[in-house]
PDB file of N, CA and C in Angstrom:
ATOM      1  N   UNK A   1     -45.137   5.985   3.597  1.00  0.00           N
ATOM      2  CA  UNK A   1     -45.959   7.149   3.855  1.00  0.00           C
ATOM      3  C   UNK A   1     -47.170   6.728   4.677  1.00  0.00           C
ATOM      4  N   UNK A   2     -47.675   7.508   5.343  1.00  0.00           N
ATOM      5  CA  UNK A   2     -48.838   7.611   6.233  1.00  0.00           C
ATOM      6  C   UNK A   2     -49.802   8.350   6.058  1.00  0.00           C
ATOM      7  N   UNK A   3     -51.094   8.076   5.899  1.00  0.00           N
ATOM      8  CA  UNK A   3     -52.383   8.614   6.068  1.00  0.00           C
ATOM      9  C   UNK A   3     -53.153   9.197   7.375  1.00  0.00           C
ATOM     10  N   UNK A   4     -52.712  10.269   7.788  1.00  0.00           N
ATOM     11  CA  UNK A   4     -53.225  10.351   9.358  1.00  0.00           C
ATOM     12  C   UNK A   4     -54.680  10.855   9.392  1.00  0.00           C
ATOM     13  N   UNK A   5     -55.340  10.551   9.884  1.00  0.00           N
ATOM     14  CA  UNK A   5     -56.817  10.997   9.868  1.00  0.00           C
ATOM     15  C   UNK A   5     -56.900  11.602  10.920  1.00  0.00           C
ATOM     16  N   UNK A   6     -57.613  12.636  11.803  1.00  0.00           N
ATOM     17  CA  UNK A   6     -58.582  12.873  12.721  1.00  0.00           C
ATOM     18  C   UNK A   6     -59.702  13.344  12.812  1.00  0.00           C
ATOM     19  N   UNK A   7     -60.633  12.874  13.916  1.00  0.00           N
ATOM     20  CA  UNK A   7     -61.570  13.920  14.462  1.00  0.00           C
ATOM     21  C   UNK A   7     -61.758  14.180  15.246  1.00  0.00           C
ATOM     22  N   UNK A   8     -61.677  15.470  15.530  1.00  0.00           N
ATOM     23  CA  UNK A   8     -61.248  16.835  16.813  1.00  0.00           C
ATOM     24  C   UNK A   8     -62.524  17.466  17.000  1.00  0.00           C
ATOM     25  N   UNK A   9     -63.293  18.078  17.756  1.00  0.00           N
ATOM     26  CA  UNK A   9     -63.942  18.832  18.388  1.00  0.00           C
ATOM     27  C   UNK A   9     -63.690  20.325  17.546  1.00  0.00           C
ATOM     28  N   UNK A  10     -64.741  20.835  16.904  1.00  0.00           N
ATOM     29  CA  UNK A  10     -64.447  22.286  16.066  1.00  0.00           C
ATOM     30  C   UNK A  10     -63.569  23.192  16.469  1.00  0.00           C
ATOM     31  N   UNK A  11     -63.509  23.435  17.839  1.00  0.00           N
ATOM     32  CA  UNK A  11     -63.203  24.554  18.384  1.00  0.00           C
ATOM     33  C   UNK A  11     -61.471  24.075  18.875  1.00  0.00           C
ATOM     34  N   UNK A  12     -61.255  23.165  18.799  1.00  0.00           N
ATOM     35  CA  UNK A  12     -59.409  22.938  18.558  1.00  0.00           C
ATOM     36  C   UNK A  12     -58.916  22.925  17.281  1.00  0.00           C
ATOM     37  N   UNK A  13     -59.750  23.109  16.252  1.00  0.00           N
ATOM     38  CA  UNK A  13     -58.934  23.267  14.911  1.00  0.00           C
ATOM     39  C   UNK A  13     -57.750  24.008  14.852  1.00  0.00           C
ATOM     40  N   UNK A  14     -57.862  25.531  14.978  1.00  0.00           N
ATOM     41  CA  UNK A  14     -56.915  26.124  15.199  1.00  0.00           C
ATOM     42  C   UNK A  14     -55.672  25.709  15.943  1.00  0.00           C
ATOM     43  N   UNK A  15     -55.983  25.232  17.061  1.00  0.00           N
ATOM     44  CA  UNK A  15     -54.943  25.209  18.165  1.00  0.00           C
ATOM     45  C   UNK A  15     -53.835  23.635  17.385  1.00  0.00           C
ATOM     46  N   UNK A  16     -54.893  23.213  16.737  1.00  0.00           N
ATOM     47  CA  UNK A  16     -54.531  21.969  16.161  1.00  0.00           C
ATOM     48  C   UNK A  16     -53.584  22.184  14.493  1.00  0.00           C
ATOM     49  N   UNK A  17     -54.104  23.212  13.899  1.00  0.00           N
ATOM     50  CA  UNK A  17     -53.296  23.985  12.545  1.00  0.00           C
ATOM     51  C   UNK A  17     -52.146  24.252  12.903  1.00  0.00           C
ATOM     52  N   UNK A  18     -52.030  25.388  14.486  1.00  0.00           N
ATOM     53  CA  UNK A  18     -50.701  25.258  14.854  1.00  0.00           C
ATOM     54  C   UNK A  18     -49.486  24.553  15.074  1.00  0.00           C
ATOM     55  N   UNK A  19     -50.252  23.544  15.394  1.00  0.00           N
ATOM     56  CA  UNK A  19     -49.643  22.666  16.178  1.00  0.00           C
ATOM     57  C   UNK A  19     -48.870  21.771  15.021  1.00  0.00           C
ATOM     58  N   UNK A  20     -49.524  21.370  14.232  1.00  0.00           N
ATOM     59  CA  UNK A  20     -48.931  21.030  12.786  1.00  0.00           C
ATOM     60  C   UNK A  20     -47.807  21.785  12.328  1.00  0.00           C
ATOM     61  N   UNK A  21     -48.475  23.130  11.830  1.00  0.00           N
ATOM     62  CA  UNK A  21     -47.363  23.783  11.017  1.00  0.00           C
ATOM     63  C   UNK A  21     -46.165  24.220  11.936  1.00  0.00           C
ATOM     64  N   UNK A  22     -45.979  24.325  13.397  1.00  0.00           N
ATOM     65  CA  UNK A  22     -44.581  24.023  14.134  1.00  0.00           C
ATOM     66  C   UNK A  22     -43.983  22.530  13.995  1.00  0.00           C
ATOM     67  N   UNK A  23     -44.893  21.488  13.502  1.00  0.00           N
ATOM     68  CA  UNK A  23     -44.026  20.122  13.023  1.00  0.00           C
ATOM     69  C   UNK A  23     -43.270  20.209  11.578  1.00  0.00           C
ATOM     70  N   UNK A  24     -44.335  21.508  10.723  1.00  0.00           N
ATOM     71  CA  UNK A  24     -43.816  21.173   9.570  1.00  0.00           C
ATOM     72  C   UNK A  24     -44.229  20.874   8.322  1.00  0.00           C
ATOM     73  N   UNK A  25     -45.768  20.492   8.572  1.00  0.00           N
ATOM     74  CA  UNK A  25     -46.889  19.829   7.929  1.00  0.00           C
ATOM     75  C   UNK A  25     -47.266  21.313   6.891  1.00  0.00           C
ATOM     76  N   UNK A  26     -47.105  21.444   5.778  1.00  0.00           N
ATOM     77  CA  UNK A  26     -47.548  22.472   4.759  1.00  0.00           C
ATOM     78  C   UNK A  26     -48.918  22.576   4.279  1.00  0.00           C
ATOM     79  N   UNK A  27     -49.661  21.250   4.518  1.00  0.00           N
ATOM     80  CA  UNK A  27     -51.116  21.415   3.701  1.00  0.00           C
ATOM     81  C   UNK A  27     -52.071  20.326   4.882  1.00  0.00           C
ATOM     82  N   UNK A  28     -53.102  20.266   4.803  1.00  0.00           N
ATOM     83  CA  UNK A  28     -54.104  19.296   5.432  1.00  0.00           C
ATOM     84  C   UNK A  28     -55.259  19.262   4.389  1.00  0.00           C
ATOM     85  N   UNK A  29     -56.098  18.290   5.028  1.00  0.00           N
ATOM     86  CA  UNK A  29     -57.738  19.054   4.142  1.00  0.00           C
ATOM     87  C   UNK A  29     -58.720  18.842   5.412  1.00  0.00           C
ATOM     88  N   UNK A  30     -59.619  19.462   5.648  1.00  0.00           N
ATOM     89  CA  UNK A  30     -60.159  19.533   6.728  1.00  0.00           C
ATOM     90  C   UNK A  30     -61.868  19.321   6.608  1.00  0.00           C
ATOM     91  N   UNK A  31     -62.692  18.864   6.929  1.00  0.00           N
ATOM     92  CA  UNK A  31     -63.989  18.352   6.226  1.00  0.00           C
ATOM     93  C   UNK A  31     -65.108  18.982   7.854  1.00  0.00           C
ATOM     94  N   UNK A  32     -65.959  19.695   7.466  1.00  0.00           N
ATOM     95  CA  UNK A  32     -67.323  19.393   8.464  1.00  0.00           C
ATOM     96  C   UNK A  32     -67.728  17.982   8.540  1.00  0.00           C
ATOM     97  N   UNK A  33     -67.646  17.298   9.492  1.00  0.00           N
ATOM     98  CA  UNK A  33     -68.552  16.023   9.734  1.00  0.00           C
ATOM     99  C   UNK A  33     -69.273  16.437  10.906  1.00  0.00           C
ATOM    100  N   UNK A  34     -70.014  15.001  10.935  1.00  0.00           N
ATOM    101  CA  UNK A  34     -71.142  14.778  11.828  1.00  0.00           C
ATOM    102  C   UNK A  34     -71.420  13.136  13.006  1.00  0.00           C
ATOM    103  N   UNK A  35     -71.199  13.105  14.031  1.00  0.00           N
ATOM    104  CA  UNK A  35     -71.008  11.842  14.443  1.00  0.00           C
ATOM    105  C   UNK A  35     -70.724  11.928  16.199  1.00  0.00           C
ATOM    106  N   UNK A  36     -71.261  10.196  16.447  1.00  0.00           N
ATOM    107  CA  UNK A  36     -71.282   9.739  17.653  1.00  0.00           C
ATOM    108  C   UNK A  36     -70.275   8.898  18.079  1.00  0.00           C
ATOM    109  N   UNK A  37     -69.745   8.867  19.031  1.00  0.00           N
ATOM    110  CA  UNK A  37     -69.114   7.509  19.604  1.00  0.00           C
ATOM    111  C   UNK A  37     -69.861   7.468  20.644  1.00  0.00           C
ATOM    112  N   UNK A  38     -68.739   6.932  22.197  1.00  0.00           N
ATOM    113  CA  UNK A  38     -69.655   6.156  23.091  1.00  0.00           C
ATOM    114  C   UNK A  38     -70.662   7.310  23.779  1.00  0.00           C
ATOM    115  N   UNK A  39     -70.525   8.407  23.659  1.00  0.00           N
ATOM    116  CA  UNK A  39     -71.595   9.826  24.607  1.00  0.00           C
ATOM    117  C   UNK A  39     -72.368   9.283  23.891  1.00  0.00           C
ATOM    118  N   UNK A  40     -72.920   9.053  22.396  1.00  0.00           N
ATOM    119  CA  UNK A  40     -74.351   8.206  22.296  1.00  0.00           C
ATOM    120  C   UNK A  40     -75.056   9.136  21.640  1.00  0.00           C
ATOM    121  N   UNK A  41     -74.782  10.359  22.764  1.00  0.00           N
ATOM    122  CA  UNK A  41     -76.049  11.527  22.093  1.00  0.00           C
ATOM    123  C   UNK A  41     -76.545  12.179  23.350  1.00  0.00           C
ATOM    124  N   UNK A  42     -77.317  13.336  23.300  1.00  0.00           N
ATOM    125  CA  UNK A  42     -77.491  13.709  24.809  1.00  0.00           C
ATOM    126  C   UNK A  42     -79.137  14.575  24.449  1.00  0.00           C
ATOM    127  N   UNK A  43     -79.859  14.759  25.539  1.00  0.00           N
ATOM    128  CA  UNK A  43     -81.598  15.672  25.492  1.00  0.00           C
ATOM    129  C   UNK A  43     -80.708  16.967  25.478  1.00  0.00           C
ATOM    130  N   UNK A  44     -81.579  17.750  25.289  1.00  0.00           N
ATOM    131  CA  UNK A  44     -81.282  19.207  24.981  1.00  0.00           C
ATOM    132  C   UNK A  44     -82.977  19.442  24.970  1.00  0.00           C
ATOM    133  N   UNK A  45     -83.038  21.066  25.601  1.00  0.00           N
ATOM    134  CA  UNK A  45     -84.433  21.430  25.800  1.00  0.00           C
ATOM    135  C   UNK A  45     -84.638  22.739  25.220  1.00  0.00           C
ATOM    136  N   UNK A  46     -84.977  23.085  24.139  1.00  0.00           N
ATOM    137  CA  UNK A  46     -85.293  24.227  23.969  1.00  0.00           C
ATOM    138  C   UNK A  46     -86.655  24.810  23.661  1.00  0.00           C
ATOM    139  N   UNK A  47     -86.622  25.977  23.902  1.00  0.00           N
ATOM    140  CA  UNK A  47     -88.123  26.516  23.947  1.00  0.00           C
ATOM    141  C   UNK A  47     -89.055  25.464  24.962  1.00  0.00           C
ATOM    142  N   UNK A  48     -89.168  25.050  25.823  1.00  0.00           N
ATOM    143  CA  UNK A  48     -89.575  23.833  26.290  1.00  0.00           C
ATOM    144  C   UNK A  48     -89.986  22.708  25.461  1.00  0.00           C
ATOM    145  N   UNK A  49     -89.144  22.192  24.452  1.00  0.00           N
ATOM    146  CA  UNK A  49     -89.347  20.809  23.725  1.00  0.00           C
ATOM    147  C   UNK A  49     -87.826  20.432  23.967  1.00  0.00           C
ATOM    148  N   UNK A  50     -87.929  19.306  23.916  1.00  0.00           N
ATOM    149  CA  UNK A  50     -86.878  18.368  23.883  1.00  0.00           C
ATOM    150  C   UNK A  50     -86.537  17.679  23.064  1.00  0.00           C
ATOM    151  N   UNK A  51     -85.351  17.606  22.392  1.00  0.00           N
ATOM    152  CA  UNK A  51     -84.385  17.533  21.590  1.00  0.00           C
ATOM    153  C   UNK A  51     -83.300  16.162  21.798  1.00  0.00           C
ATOM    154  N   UNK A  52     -83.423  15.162  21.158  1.00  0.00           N
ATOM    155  CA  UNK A  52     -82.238  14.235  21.191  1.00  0.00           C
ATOM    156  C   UNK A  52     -81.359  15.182  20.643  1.00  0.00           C
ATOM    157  N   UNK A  53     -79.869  15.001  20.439  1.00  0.00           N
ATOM    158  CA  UNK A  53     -78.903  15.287  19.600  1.00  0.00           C
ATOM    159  C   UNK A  53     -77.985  13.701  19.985  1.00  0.00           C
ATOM    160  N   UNK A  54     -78.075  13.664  18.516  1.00  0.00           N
ATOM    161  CA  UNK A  54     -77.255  11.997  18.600  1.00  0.00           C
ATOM    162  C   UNK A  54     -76.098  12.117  17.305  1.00  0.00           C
ATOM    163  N   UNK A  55     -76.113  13.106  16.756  1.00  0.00           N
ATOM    164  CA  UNK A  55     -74.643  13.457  16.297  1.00  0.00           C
ATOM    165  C   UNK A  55     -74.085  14.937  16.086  1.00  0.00           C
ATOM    166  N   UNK A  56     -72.734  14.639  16.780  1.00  0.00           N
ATOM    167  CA  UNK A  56     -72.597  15.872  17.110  1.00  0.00           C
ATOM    168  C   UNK A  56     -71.441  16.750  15.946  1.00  0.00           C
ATOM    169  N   UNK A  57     -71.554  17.899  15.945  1.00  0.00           N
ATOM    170  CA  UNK A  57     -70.492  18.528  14.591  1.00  0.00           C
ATOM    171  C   UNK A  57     -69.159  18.202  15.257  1.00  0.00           C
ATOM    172  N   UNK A  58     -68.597  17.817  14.645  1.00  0.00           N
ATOM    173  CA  UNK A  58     -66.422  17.373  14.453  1.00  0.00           C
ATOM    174  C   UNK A  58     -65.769  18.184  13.062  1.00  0.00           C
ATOM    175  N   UNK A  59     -64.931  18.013  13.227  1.00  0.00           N
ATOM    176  CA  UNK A  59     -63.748  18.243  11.959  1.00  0.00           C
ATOM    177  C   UNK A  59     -63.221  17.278  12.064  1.00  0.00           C
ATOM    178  N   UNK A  60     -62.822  16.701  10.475  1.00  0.00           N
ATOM    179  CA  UNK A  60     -62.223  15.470  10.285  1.00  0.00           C
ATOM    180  C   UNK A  60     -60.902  16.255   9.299  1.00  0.00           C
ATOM    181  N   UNK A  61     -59.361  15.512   9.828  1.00  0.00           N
ATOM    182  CA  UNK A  61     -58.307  16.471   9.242  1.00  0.00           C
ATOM    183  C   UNK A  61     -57.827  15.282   8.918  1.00  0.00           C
ATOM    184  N   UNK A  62     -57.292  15.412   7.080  1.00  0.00           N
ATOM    185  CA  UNK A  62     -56.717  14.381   6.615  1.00  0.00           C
ATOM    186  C   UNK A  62     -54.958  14.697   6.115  1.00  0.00           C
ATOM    187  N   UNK A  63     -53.838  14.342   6.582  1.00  0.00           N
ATOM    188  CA  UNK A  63     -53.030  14.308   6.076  1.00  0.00           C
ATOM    189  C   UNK A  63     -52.000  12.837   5.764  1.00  0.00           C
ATOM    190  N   UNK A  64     -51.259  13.479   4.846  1.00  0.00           N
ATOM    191  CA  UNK A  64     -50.225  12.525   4.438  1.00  0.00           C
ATOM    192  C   UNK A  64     -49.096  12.681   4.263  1.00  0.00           C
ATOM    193  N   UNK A  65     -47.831  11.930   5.371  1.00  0.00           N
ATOM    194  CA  UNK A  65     -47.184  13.004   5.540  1.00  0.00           C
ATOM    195  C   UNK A  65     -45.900  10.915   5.415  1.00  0.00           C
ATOM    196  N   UNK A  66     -44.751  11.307   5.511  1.00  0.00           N
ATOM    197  CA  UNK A  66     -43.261  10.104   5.864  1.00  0.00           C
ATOM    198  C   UNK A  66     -43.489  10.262   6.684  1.00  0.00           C
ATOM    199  N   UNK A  67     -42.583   8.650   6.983  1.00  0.00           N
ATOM    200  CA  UNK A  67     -43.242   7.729   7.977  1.00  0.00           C
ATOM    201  C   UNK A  67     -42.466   8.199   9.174  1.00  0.00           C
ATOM    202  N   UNK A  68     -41.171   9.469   8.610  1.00  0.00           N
ATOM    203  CA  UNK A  68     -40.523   9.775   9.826  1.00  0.00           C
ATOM    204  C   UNK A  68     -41.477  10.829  10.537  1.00  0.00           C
ATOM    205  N   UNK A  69     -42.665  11.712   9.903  1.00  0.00           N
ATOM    206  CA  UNK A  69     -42.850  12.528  10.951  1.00  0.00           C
ATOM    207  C   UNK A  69     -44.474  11.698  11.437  1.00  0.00           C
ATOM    208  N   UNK A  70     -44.729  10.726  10.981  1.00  0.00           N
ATOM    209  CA  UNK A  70     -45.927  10.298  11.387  1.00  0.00           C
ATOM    210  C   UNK A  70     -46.473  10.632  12.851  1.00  0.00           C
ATOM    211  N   UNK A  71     -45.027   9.915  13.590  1.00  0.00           N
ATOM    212  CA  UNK A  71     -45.244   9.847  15.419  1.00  0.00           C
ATOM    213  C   UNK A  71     -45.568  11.486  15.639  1.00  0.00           C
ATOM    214  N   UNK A  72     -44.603  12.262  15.165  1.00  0.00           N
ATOM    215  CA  UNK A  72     -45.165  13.615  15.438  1.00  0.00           C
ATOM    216  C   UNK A  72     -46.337  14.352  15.527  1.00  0.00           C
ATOM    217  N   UNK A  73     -46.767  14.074  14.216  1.00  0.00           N
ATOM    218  CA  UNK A  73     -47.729  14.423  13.951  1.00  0.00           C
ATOM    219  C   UNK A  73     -48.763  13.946  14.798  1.00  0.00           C
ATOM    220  N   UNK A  74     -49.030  12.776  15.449  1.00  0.00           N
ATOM    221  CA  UNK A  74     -50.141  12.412  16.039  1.00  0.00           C
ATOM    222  C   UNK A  74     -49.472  13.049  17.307  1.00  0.00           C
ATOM    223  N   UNK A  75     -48.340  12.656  17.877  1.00  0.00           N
ATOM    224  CA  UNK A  75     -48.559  13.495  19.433  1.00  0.00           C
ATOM    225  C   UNK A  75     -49.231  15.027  19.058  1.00  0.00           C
ATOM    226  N   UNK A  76     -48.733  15.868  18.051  1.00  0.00           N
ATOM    227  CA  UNK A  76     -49.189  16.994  17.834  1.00  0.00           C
ATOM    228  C   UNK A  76     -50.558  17.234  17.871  1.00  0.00           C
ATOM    229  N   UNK A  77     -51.476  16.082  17.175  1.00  0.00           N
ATOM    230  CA  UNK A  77     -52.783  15.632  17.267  1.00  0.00           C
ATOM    231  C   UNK A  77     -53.675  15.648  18.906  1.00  0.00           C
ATOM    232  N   UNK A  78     -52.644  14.575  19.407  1.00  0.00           N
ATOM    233  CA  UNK A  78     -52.968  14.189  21.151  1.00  0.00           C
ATOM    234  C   UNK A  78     -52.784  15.961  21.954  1.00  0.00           C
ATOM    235  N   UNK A  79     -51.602  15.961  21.748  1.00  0.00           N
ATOM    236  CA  UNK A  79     -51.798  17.309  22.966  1.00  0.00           C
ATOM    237  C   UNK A  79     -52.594  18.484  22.608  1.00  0.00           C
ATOM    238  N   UNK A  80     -52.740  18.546  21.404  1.00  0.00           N
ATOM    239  CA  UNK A  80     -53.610  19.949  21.230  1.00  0.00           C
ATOM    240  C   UNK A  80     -55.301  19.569  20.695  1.00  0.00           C
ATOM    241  N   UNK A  81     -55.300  18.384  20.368  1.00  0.00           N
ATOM    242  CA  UNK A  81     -56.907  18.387  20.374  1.00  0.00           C
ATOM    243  C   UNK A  81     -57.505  17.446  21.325  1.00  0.00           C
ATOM    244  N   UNK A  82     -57.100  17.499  22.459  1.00  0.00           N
ATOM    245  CA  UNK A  82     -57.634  16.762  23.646  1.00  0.00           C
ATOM    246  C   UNK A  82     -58.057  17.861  25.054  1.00  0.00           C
ATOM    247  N   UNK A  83     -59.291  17.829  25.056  1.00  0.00           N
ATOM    248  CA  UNK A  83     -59.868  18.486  25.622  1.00  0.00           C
ATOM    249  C   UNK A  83     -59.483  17.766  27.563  1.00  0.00           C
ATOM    250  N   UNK A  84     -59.687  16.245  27.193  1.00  0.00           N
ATOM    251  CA  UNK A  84     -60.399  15.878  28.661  1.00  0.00           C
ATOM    252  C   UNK A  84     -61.823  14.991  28.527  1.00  0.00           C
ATOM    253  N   UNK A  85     -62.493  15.399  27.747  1.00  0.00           N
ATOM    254  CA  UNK A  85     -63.495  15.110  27.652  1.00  0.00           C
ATOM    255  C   UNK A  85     -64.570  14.458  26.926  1.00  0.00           C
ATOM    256  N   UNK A  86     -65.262  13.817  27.019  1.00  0.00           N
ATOM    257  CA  UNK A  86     -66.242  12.939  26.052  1.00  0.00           C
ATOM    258  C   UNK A  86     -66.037  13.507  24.743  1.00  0.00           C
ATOM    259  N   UNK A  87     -66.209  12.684  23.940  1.00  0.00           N
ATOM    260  CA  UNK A  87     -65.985  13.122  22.488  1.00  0.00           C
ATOM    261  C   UNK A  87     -64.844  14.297  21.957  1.00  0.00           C
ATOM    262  N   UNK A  88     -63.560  13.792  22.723  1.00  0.00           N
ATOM    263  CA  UNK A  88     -62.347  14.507  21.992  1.00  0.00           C
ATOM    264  C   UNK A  88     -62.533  14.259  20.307  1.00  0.00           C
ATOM    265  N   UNK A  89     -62.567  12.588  20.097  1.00  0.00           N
ATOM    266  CA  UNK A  89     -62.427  11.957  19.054  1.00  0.00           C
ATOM    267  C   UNK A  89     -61.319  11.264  19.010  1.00  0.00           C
ATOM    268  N   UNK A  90     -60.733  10.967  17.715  1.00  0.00           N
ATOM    269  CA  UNK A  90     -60.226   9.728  17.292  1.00  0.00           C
ATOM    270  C   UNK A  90     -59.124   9.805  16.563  1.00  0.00           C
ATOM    271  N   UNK A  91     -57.698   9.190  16.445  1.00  0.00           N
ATOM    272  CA  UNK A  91     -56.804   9.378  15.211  1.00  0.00           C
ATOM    273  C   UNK A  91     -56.486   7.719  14.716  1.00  0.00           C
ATOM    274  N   UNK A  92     -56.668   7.863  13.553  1.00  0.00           N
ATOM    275  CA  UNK A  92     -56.870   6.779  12.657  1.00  0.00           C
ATOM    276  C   UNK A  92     -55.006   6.916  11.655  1.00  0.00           C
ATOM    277  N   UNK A  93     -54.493   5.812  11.733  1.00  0.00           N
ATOM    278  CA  UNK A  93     -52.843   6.061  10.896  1.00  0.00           C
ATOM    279  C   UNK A  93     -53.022   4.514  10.318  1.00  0.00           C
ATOM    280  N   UNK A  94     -53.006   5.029   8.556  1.00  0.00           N
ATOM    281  CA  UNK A  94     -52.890   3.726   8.126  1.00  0.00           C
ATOM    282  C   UNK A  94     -51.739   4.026   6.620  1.00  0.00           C
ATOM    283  N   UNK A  95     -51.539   3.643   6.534  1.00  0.00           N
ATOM    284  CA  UNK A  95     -50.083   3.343   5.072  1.00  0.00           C
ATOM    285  C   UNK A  95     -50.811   3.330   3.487  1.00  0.00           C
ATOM    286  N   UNK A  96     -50.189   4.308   3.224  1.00  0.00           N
ATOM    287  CA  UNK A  96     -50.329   5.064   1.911  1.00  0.00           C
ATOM    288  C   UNK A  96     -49.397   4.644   0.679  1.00  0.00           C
ATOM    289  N   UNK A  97     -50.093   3.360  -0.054  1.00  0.00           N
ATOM    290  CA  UNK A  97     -49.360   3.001  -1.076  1.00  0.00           C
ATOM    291  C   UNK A  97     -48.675   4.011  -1.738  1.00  0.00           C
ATOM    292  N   UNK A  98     -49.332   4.633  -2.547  1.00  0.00           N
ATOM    293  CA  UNK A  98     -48.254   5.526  -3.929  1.00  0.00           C
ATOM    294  C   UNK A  98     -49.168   7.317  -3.219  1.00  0.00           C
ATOM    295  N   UNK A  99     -48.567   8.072  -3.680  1.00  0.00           N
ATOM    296  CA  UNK A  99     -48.983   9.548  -4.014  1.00  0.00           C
ATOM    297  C   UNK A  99     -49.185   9.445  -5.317  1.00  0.00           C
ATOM    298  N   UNK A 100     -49.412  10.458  -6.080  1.00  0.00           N
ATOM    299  CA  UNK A 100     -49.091  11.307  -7.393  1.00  0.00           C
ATOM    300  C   UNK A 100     -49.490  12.693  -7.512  1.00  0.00           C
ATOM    301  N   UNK A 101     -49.080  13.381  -7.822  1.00  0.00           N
ATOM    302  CA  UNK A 101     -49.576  15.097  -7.725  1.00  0.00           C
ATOM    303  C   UNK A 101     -49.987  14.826  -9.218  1.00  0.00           C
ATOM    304  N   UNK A 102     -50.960  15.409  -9.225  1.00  0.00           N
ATOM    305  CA  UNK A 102     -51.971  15.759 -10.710  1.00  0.00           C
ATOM    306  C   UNK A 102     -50.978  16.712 -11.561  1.00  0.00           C
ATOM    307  N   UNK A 103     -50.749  17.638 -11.272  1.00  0.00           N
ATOM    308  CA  UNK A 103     -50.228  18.948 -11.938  1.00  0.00           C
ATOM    309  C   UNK A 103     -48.893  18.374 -12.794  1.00  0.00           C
ATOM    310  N   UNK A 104     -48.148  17.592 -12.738  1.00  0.00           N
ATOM    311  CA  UNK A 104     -46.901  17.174 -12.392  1.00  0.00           C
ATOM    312  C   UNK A 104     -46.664  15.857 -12.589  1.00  0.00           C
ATOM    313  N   UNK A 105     -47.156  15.035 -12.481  1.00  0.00           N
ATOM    314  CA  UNK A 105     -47.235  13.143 -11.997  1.00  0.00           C
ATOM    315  C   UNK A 105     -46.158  13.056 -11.487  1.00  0.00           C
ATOM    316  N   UNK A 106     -45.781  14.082 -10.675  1.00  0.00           N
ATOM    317  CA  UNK A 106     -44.969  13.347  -9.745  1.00  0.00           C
ATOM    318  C   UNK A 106     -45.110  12.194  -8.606  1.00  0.00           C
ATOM    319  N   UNK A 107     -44.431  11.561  -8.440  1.00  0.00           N
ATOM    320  CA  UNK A 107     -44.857  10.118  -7.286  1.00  0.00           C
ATOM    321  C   UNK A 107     -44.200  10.210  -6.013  1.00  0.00           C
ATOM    322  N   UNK A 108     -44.586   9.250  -4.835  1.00  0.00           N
ATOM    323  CA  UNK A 108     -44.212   8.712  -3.883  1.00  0.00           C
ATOM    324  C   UNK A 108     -43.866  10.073  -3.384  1.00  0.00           C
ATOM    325  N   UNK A 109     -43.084  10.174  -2.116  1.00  0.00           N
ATOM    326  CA  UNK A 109     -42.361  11.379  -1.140  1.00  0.00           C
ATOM    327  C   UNK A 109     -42.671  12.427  -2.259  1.00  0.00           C
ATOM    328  N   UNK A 110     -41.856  12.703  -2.906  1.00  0.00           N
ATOM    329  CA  UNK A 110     -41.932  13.706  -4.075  1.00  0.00           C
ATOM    330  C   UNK A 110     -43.032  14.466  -4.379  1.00  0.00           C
ATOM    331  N   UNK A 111     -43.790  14.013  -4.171  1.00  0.00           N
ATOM    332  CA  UNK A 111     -45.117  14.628  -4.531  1.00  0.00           C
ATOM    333  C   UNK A 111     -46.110  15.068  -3.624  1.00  0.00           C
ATOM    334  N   UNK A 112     -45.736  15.169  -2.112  1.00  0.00           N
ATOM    335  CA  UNK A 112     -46.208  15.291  -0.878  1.00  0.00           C
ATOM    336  C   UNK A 112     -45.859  16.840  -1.325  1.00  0.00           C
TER     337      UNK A 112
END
């Protein structure tokens, strides 16, 4: 099993939910974050004062899904939350010892 992480730009969430549930994917969890990579941060001027912004709002989407639809899932990731542009963000895939569903103790695949 696989742990797929991302963080997408707010405004592809949607396009990015879709894009999942035509792979197949039934659940995610999806988090407000906050953060920089290499853009750094940028001035912003309002009211005439000036403004660093050095982290910017993302969605971070966590799923866990077999190792057969892993590849999917991230192209699904790549084509729909890629803008082009500075701070698309990032997909992180790392291996998911055990599951267990609470409700149930069910384990491993089973419990996805």
């Amino acid at each position: 099993m696989k742990m797929i992480e991302a963080i997408i730009k707010p405004f592809k969430l949607d396009d990015v939910k879709r894009a999942l549930d035509r792979v197949g994917i039934p659940g995610m969890t999806v988090s407000e974050v906050r953060g920089f990579g290499r853009q750094q941060g940028n001035l912003e001027v309002f009211r005439r004062d000036e403004y660093e912004l050095s982290f910017f709002p993302k969605m971070k989407l966590e799923v866990v899904v077999t190792d057969s639809l892993a590849d999917q899932v991230v192209s699904a990731l790549q084509d729909r939350g890629r803008t082009g542009n500075y701070g698309d963000g990032k997909i992180f895939v790392s291996t998911v010892q055990d599951v267990i569903r609470i409700r149930t103790g069910e384990r491993g695949e089973t419990a996805l």
